[in-house]
C-alpha atoms as a PDB file:
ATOM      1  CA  UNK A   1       4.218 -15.781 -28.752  1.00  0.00           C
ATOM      2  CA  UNK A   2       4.171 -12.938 -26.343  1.00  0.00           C
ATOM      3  CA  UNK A   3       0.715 -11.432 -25.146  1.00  0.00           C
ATOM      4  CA  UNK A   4       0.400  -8.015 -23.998  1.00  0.00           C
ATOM      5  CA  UNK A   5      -2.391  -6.638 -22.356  1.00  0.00           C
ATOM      6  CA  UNK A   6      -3.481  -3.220 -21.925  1.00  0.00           C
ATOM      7  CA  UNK A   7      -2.718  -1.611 -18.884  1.00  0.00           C
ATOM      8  CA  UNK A   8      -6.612  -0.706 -18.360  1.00  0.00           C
ATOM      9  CA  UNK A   9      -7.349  -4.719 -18.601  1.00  0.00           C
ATOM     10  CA  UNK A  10      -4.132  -6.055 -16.617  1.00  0.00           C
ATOM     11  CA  UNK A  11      -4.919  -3.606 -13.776  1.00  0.00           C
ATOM     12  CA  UNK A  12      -8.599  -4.209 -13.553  1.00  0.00           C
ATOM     13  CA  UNK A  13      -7.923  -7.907 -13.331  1.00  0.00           C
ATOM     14  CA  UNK A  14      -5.836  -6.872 -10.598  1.00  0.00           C
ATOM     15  CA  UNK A  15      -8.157  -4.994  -8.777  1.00  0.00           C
ATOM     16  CA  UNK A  16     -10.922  -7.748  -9.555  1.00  0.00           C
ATOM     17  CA  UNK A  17      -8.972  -9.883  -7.156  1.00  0.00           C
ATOM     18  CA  UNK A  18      -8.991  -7.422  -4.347  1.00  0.00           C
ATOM     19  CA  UNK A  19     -12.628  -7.228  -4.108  1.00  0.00           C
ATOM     20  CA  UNK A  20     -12.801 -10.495  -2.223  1.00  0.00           C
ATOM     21  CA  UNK A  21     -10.743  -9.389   0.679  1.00  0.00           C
ATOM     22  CA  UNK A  22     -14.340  -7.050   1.545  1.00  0.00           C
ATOM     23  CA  UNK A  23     -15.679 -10.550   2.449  1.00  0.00           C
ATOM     24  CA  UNK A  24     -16.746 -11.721   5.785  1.00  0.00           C
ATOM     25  CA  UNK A  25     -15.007 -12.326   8.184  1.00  0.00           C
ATOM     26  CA  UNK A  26     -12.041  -9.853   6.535  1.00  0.00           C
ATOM     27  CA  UNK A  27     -13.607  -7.027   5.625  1.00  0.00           C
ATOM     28  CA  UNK A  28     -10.307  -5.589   5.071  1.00  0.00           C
ATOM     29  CA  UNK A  29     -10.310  -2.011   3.565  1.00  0.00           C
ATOM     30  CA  UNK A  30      -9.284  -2.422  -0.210  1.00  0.00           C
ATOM     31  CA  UNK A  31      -9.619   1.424  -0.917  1.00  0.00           C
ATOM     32  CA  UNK A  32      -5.892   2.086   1.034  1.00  0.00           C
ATOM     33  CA  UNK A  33      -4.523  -0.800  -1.657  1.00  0.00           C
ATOM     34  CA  UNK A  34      -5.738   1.557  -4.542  1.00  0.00           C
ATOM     35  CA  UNK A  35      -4.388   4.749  -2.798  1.00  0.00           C
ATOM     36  CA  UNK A  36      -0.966   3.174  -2.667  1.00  0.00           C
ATOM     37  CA  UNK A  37      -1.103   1.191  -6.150  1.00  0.00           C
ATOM     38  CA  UNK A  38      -1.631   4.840  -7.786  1.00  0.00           C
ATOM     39  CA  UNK A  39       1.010   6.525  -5.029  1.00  0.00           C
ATOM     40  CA  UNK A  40       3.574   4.115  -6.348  1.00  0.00           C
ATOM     41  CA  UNK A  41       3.086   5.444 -10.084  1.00  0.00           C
ATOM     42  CA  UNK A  42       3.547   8.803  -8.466  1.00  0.00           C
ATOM     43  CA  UNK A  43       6.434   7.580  -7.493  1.00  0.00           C
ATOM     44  CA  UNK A  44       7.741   6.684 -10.384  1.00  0.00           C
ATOM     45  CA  UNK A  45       6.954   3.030 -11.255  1.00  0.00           C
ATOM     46  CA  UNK A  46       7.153  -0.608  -9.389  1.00  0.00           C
ATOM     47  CA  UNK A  47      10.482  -1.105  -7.907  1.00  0.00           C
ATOM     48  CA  UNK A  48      11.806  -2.559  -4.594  1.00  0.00           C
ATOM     49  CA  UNK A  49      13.284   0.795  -3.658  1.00  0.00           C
ATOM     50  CA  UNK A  50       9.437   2.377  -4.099  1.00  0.00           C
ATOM     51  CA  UNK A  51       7.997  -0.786  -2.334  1.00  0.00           C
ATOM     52  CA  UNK A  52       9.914  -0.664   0.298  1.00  0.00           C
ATOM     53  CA  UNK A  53       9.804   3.161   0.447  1.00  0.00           C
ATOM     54  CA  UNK A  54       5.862   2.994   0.183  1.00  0.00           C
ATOM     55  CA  UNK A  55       5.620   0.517   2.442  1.00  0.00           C
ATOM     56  CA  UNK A  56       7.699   1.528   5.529  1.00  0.00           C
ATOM     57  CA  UNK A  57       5.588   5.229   5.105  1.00  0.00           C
ATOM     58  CA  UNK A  58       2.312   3.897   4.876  1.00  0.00           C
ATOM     59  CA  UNK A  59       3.093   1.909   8.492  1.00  0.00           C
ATOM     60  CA  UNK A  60       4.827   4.549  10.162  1.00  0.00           C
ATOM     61  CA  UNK A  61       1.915   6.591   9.065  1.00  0.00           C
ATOM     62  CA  UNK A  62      -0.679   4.507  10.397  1.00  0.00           C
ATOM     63  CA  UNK A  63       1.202   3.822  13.427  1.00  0.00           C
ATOM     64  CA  UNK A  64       0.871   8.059  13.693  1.00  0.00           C
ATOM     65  CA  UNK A  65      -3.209   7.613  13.011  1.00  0.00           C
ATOM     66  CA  UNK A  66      -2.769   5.396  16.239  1.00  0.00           C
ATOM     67  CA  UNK A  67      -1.181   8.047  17.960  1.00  0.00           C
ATOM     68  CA  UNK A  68      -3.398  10.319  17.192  1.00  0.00           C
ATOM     69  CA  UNK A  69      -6.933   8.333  18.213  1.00  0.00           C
ATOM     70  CA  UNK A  70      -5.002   7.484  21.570  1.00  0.00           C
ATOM     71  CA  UNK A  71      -4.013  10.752  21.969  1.00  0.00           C
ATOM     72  CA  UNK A  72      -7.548  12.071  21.375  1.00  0.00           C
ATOM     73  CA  UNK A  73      -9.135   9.102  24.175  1.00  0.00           C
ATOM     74  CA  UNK A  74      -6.551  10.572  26.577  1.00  0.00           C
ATOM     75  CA  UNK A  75      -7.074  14.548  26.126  1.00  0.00           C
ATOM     76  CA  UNK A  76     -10.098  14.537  24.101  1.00  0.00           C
ATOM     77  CA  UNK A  77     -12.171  16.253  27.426  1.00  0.00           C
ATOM     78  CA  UNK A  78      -9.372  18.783  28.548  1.00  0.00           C
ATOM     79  CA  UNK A  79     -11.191  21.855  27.632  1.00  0.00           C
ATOM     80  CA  UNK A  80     -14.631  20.215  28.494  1.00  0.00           C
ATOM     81  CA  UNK A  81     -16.856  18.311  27.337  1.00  0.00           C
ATOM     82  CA  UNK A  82     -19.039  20.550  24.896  1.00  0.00           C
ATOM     83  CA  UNK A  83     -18.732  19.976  20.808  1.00  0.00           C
ATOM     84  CA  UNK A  84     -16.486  23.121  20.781  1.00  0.00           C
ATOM     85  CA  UNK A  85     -14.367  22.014  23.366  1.00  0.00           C
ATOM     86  CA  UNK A  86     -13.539  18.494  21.884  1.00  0.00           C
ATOM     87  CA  UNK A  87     -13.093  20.075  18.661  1.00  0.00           C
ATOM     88  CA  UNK A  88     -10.331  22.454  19.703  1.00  0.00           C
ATOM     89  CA  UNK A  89      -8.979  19.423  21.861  1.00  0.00           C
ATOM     90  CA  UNK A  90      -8.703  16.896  18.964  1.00  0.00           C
ATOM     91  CA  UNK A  91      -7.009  20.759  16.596  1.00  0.00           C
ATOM     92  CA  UNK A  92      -4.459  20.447  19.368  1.00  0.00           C
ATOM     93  CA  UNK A  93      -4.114  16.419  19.534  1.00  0.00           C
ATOM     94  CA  UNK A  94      -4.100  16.951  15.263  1.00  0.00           C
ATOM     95  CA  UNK A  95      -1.617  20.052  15.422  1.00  0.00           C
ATOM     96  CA  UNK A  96       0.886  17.897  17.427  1.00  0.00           C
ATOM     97  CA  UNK A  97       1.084  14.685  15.793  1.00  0.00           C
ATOM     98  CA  UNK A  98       0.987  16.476  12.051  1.00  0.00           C
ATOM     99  CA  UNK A  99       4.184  18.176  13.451  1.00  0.00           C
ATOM    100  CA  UNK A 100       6.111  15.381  14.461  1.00  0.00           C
ATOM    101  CA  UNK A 101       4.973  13.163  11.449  1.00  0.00           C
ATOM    102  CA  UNK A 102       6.455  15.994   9.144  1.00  0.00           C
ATOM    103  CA  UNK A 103       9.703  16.220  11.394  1.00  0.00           C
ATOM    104  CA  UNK A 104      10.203  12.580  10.831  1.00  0.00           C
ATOM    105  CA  UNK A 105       9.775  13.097   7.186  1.00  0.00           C
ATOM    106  CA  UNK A 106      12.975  14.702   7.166  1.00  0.00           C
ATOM    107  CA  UNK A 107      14.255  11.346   8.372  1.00  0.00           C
ATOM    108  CA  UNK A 108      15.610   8.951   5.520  1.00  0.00           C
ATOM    109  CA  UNK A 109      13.790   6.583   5.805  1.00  0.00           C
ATOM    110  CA  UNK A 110      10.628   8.329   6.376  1.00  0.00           C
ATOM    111  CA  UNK A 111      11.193  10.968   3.588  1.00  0.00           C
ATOM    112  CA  UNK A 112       8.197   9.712   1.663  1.00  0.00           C
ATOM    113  CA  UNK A 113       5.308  12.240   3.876  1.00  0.00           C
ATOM    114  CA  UNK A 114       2.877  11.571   1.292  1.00  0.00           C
ATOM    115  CA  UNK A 115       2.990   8.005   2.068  1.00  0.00           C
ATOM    116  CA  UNK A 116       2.672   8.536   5.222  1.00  0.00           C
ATOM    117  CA  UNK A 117      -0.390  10.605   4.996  1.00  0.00           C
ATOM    118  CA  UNK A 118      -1.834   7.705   2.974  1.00  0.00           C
ATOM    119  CA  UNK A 119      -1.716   5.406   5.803  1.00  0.00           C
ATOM    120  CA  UNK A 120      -2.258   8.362   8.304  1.00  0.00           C
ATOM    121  CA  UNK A 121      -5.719   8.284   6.586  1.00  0.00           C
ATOM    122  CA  UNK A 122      -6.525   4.922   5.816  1.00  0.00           C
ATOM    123  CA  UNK A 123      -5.987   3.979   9.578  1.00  0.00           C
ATOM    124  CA  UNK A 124      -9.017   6.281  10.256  1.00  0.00           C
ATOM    125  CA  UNK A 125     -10.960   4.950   7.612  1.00  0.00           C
ATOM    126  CA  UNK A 126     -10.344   1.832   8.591  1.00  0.00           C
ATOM    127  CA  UNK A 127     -10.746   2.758  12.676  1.00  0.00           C
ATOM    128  CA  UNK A 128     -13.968   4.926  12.445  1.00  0.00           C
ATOM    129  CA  UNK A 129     -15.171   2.810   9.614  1.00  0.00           C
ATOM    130  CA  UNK A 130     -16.176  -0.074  11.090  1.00  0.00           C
ATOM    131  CA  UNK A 131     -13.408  -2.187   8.760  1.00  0.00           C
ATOM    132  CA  UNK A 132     -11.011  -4.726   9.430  1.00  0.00           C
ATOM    133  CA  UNK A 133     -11.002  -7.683  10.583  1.00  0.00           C
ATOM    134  CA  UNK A 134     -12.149  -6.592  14.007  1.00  0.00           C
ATOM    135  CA  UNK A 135     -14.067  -3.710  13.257  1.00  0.00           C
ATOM    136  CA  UNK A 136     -13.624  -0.867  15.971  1.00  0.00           C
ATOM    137  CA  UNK A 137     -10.603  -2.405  16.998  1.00  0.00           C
ATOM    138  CA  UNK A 138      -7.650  -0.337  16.924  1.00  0.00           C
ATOM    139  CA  UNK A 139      -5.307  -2.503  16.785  1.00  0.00           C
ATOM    140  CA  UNK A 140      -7.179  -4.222  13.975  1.00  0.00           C
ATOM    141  CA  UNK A 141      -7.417  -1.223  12.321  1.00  0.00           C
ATOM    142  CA  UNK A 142      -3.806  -0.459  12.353  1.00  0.00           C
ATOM    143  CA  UNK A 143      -3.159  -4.285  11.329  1.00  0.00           C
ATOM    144  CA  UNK A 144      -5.576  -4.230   8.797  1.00  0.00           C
ATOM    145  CA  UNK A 145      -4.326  -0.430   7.179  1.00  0.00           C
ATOM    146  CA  UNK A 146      -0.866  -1.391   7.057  1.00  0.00           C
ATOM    147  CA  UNK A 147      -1.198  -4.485   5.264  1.00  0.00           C
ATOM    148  CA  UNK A 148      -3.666  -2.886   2.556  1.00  0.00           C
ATOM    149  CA  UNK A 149      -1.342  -0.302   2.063  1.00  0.00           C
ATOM    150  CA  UNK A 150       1.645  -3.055   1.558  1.00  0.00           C
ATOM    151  CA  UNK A 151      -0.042  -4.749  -1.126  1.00  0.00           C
ATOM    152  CA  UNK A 152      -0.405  -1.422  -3.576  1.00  0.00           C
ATOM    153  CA  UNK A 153       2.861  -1.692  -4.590  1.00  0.00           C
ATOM    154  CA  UNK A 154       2.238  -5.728  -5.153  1.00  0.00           C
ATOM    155  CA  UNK A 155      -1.007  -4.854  -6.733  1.00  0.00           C
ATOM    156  CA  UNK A 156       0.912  -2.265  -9.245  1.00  0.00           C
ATOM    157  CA  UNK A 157       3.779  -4.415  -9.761  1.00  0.00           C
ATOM    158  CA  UNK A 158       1.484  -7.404 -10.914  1.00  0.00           C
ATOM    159  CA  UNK A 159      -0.633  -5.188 -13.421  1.00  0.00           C
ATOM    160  CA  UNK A 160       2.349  -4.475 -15.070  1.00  0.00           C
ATOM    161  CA  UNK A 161       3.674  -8.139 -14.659  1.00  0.00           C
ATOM    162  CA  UNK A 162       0.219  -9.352 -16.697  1.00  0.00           C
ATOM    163  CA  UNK A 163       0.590  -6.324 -19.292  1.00  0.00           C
ATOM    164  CA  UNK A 164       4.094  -7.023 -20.304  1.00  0.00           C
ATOM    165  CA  UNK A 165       4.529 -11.141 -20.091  1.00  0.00           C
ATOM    166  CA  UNK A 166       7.884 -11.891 -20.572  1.00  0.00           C
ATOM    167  CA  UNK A 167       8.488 -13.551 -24.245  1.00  0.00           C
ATOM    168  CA  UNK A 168       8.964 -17.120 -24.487  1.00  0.00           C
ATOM    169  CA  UNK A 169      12.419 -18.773 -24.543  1.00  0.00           C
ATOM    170  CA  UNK A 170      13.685 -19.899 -28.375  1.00  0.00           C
ATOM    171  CA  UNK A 171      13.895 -23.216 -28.854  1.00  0.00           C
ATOM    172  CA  UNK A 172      17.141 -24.526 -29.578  1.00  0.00           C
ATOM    173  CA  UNK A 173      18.143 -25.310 -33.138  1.00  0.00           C
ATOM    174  CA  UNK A 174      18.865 -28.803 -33.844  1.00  0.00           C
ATOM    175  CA  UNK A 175      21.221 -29.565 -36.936  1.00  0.00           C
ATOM    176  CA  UNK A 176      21.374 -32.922 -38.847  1.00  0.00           C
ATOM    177  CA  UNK A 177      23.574 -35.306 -36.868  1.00  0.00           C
ATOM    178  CA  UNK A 178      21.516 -34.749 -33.910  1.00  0.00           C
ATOM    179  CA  UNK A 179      23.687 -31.779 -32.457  1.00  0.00           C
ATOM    180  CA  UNK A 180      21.736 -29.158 -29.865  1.00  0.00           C
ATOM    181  CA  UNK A 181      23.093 -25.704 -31.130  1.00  0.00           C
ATOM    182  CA  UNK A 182      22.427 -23.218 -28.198  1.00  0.00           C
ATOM    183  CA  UNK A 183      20.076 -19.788 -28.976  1.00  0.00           C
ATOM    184  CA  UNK A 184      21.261 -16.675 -28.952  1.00  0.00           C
ATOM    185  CA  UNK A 185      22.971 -15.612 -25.510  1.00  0.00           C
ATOM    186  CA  UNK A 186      22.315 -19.706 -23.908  1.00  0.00           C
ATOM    187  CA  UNK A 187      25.106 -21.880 -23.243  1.00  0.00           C
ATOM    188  CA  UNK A 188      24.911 -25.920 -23.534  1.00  0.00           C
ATOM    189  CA  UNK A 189      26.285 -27.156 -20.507  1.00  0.00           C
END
């Protein structure tokens, strides 16, 4: 017999299981996993192509978010050290690593920029959060980002896994004399 689940119940058994990763000592920020569960319906639907196209955004994206605090540590004082003057320091540090992050978008590989914006963002989240597994770490942050943002595709692909299980095999038919006839499309070997 084949069960199907709704979507709303398959996914929110899904996302159930994600709630733990909040737990001490992790602490891991499950929000990104949701961001790229729904950004890989946008993109159509699980597949490995949208995985893997989710997936290497959301990391080069992050890695950019990395870029960008560094860039801010660096250069952050360079037109003083007044609210104003950080503020048009970071527009500058922000101006220049938006640019390139949209030039590589016309990359291949990288042609997924609103991917890359999702882990662009949940790298600060995570970073100026607090979350992670070292919290105010940046390279926990970037770690900890990445890998949330990897598992929306896994997260999207097993909601629809649990919706639609796969029906169960036919048994074979077995005549009189003890003979195995194989199912449709099965082979005895």
């Amino acid at each position: 017999m084949r069960i199907r689940l709704p979507h709303e119940v398959s996914a929110s058994i899904v996302a159930f299981a994600t709630v733990f990763l909040l737990m001490s000592p992790l602490n891991m920020p499950t929000w990104a996993i949701f961001v790229t569960w729904a950004g890989t319906f946008l993109q159509g639907g699980p597949s490995r192509s949208n995985a893997i196209a989710m997936v290497t955004a959301t990391t080069t994206g992050a890695g950019f978010g990395v870029v960008a605090v560094l860039l801010d540590r660096e250069t952050g004082t360079m037109f003083g050290t007044g609210s104003l003057a950080r503020t048009l320091a970071l527009a500058v540090v922000v101006f220049a690593v938006n640019g390139t992050l949209l030039a590589t978008g016309r990359l291949k590989p990288f042609a997924l920029v609103p991917g890359m914006f999702f882990g662009f963002a949940s790298l600060f989240a995570t970073y100026f959060g607090g979350f992670g597994y070292d919290g105010g770490n940046l390279g926990a942050a970037f770690v900890s980002a990445a890998a949330m943002c990897a598992l929306g595709p896994l997260c999207a692909t097993l909601g629809i896994r649990l919706m639609f299980a796969p029906p169960a095999a036919p048994a074979p038919e077995v005549r009189e004399r003890g003979e195995v006839t194989p199912s449709a499309g099965e082979t005895l070997a």
